[in-house]
C-alpha atoms as a PDB file:
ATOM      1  CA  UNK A   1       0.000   0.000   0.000  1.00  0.00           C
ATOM      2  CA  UNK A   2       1.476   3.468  -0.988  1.00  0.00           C
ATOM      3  CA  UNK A   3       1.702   6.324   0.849  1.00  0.00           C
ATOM      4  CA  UNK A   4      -0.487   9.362   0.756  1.00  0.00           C
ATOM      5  CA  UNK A   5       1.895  12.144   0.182  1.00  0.00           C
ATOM      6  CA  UNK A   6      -1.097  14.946  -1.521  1.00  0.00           C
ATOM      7  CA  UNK A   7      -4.723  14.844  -2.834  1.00  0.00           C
ATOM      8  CA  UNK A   8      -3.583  13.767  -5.880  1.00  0.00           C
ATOM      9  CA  UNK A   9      -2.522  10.364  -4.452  1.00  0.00           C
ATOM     10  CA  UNK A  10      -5.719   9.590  -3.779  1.00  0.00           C
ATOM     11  CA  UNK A  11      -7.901   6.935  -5.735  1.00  0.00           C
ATOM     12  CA  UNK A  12     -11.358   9.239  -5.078  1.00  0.00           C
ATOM     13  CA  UNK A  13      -9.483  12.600  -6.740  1.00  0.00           C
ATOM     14  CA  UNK A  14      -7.941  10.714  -9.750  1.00  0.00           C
ATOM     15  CA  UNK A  15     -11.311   8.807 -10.934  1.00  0.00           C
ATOM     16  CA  UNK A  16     -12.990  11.601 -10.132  1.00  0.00           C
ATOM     17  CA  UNK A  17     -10.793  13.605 -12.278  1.00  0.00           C
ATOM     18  CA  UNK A  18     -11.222  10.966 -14.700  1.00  0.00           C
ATOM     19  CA  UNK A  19     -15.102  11.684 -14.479  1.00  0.00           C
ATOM     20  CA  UNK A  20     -14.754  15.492 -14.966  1.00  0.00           C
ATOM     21  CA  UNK A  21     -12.733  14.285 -18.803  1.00  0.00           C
ATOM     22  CA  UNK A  22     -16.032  12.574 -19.851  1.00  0.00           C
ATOM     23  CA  UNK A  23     -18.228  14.980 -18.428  1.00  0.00           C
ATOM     24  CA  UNK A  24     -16.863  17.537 -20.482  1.00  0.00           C
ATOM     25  CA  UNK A  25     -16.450  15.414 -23.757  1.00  0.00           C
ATOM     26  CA  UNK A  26     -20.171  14.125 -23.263  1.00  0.00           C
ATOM     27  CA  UNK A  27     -21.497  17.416 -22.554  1.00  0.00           C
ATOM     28  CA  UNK A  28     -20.227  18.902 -25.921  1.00  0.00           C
ATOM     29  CA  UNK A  29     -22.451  16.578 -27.716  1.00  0.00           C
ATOM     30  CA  UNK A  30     -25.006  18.289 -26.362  1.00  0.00           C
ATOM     31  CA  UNK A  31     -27.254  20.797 -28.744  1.00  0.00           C
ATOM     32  CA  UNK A  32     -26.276  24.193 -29.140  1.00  0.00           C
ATOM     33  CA  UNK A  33     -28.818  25.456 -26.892  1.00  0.00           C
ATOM     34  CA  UNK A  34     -27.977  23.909 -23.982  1.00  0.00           C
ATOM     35  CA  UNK A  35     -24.928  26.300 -24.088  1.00  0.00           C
ATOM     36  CA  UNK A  36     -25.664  28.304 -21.105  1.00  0.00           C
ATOM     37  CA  UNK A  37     -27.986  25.553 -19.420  1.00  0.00           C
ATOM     38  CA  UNK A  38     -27.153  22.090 -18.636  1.00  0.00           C
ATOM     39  CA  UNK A  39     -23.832  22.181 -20.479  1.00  0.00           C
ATOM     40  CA  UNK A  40     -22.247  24.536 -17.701  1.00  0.00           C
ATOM     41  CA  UNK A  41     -24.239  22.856 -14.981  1.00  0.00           C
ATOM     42  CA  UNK A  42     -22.845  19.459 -15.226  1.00  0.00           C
ATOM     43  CA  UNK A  43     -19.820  20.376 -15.931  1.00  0.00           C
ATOM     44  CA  UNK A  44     -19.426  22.567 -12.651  1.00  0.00           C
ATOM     45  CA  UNK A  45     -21.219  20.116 -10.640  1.00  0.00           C
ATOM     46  CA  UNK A  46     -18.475  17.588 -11.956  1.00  0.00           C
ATOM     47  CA  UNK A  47     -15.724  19.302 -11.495  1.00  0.00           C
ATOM     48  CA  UNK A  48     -16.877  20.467  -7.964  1.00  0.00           C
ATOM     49  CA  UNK A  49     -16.032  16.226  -7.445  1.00  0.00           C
ATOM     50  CA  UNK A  50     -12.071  16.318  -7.225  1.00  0.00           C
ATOM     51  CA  UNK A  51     -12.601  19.585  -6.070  1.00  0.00           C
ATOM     52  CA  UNK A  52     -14.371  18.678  -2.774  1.00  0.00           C
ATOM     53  CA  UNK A  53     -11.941  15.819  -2.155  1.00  0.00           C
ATOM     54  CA  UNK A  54      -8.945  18.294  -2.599  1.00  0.00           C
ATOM     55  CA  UNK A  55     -10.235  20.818  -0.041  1.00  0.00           C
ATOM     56  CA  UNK A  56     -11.189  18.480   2.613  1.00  0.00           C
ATOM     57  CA  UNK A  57      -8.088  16.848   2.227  1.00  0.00           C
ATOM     58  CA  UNK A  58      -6.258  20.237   2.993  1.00  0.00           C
ATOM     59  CA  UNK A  59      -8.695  20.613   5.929  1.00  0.00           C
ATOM     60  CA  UNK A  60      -7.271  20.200   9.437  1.00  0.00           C
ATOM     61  CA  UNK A  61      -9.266  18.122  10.652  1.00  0.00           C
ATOM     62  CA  UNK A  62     -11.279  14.635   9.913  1.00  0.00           C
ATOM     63  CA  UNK A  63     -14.316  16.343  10.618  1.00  0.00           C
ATOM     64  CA  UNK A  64     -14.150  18.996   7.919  1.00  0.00           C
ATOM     65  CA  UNK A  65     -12.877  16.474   5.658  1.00  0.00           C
ATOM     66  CA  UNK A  66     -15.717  14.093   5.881  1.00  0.00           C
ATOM     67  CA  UNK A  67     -17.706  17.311   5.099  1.00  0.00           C
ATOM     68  CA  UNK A  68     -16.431  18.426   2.126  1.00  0.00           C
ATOM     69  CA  UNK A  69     -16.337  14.107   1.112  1.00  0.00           C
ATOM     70  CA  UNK A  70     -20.411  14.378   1.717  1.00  0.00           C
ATOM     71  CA  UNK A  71     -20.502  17.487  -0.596  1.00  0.00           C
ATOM     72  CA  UNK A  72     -18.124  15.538  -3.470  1.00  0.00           C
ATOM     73  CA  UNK A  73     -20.835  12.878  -3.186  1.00  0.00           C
ATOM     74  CA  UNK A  74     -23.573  15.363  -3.066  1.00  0.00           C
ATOM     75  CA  UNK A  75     -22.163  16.127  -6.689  1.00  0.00           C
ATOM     76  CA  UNK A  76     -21.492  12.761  -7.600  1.00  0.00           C
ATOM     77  CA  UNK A  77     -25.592  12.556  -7.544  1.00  0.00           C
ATOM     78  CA  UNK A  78     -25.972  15.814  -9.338  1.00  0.00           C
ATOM     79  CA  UNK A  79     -23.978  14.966 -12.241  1.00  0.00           C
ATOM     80  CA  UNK A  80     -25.776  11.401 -11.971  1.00  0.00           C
ATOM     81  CA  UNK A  81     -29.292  13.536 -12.192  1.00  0.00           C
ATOM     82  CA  UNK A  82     -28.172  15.492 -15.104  1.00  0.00           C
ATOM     83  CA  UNK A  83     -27.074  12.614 -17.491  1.00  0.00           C
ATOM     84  CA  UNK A  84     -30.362  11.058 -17.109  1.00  0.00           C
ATOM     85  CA  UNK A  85     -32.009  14.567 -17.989  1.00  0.00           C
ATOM     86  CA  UNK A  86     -29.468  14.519 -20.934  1.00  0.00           C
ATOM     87  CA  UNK A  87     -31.182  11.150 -21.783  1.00  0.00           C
ATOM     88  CA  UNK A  88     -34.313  12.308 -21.210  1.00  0.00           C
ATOM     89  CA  UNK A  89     -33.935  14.755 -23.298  1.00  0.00           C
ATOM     90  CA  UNK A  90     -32.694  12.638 -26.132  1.00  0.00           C
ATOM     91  CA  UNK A  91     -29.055  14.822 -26.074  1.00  0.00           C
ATOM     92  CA  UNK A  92     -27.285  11.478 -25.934  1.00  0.00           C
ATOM     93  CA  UNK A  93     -28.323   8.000 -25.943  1.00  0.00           C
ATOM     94  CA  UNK A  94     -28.071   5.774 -22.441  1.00  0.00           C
ATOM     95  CA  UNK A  95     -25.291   3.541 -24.014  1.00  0.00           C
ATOM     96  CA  UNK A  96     -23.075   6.842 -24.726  1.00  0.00           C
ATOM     97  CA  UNK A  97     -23.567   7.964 -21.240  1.00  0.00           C
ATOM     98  CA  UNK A  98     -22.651   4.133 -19.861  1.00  0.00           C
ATOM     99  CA  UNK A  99     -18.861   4.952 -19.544  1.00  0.00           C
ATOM    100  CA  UNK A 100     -19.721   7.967 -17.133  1.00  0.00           C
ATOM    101  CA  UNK A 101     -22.260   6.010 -15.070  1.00  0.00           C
ATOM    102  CA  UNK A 102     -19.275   3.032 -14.875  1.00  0.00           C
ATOM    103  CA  UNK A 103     -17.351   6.274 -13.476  1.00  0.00           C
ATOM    104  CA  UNK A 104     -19.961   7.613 -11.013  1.00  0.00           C
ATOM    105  CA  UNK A 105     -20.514   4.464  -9.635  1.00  0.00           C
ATOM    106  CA  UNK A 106     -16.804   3.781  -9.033  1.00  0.00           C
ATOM    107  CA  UNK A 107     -16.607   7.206  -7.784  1.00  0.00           C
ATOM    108  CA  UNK A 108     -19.645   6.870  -5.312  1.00  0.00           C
ATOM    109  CA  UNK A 109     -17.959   3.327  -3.848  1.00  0.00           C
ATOM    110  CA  UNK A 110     -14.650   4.859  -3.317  1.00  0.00           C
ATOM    111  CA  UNK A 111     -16.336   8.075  -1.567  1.00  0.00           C
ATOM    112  CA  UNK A 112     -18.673   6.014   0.299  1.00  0.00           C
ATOM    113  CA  UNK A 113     -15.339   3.728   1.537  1.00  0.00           C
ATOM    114  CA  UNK A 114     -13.435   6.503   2.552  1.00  0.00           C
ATOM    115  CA  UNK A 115     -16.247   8.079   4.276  1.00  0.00           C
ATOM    116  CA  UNK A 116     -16.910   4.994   6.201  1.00  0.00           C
ATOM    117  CA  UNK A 117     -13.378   4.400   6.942  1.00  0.00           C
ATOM    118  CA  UNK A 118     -12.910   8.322   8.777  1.00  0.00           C
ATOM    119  CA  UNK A 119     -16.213   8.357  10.377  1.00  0.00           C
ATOM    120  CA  UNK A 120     -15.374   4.350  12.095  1.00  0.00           C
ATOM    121  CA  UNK A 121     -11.891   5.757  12.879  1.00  0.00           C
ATOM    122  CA  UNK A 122     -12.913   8.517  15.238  1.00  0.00           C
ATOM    123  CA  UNK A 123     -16.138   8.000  15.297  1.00  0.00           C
ATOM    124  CA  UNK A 124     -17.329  11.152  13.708  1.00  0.00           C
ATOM    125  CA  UNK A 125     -20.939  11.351  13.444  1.00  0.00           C
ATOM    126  CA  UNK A 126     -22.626   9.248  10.508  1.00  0.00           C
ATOM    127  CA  UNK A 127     -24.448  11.837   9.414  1.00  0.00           C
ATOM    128  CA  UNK A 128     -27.112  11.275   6.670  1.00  0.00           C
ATOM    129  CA  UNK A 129     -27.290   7.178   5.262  1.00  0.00           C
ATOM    130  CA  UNK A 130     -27.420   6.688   1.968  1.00  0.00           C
ATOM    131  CA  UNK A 131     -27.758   3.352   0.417  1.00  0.00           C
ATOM    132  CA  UNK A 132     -23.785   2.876  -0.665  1.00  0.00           C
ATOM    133  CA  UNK A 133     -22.411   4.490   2.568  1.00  0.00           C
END
């Protein structure tokens, strides 16, 4: 097992990071109109993924950390929401948006494991349940 020397070490920033690359190449398929709607949207909610993971990792404490974890997930589900509305909408097709729903559930497991594994180790508060955590 290596050793965490920065946020970028860690498994939950690079698939994440990962995850914001598709986001943005699936959300230029999208029509021109979605420009200045759901383009922008999803693409800010995705990057706010590596984002959150960064920052709490800079945090000084577990606690704020597990915080800003919650809030990466938080996103994970918003930029899960907005692919199906892409679908929805008949902007992309389900199998072209399979590769980022591989990544958001990969994502969501390794968020949900790392959550688990700072709130059992000093026994910060579980917070909210979701199904994964």
């Amino acid at each position: 097992m290596s050793t965490v020397r920065s946020y970028r070490d860690l498994i939950a920033w690079q698939r994440s990071m990962d995850l914001v690359d598709e986001v943005y190449r699936l959300s230029s398929l999208f029509p021109p109109e979605e420009r200045f709607g759901l383009v922008p949207q999803v693409r800010r909610a995705a990057v706010s993924i590596p984002s959150n993971v960064a920052e709490g990792y800079g945090r000084g404490s577990k606690a704020d950390y597990v915080r800003f974890l919650r809030s990466a997930r938080g996103s994970l589900y918003e930029v899960e929401t907005q692919m199906l509305i892409a679908v929805r909408q008949g902007y992309v097709t389900q199998q072209v948006v399979l590769v980022v729903q591989q990544l958001l559930e990969e994502c969501g497991r390794i968020l949900a494991g790392l959550i688990r594994s700072l709130t059992k180790e000093d026994g910060i508060r579980a917070g909210h349940a979701s199904p994964d955590a």
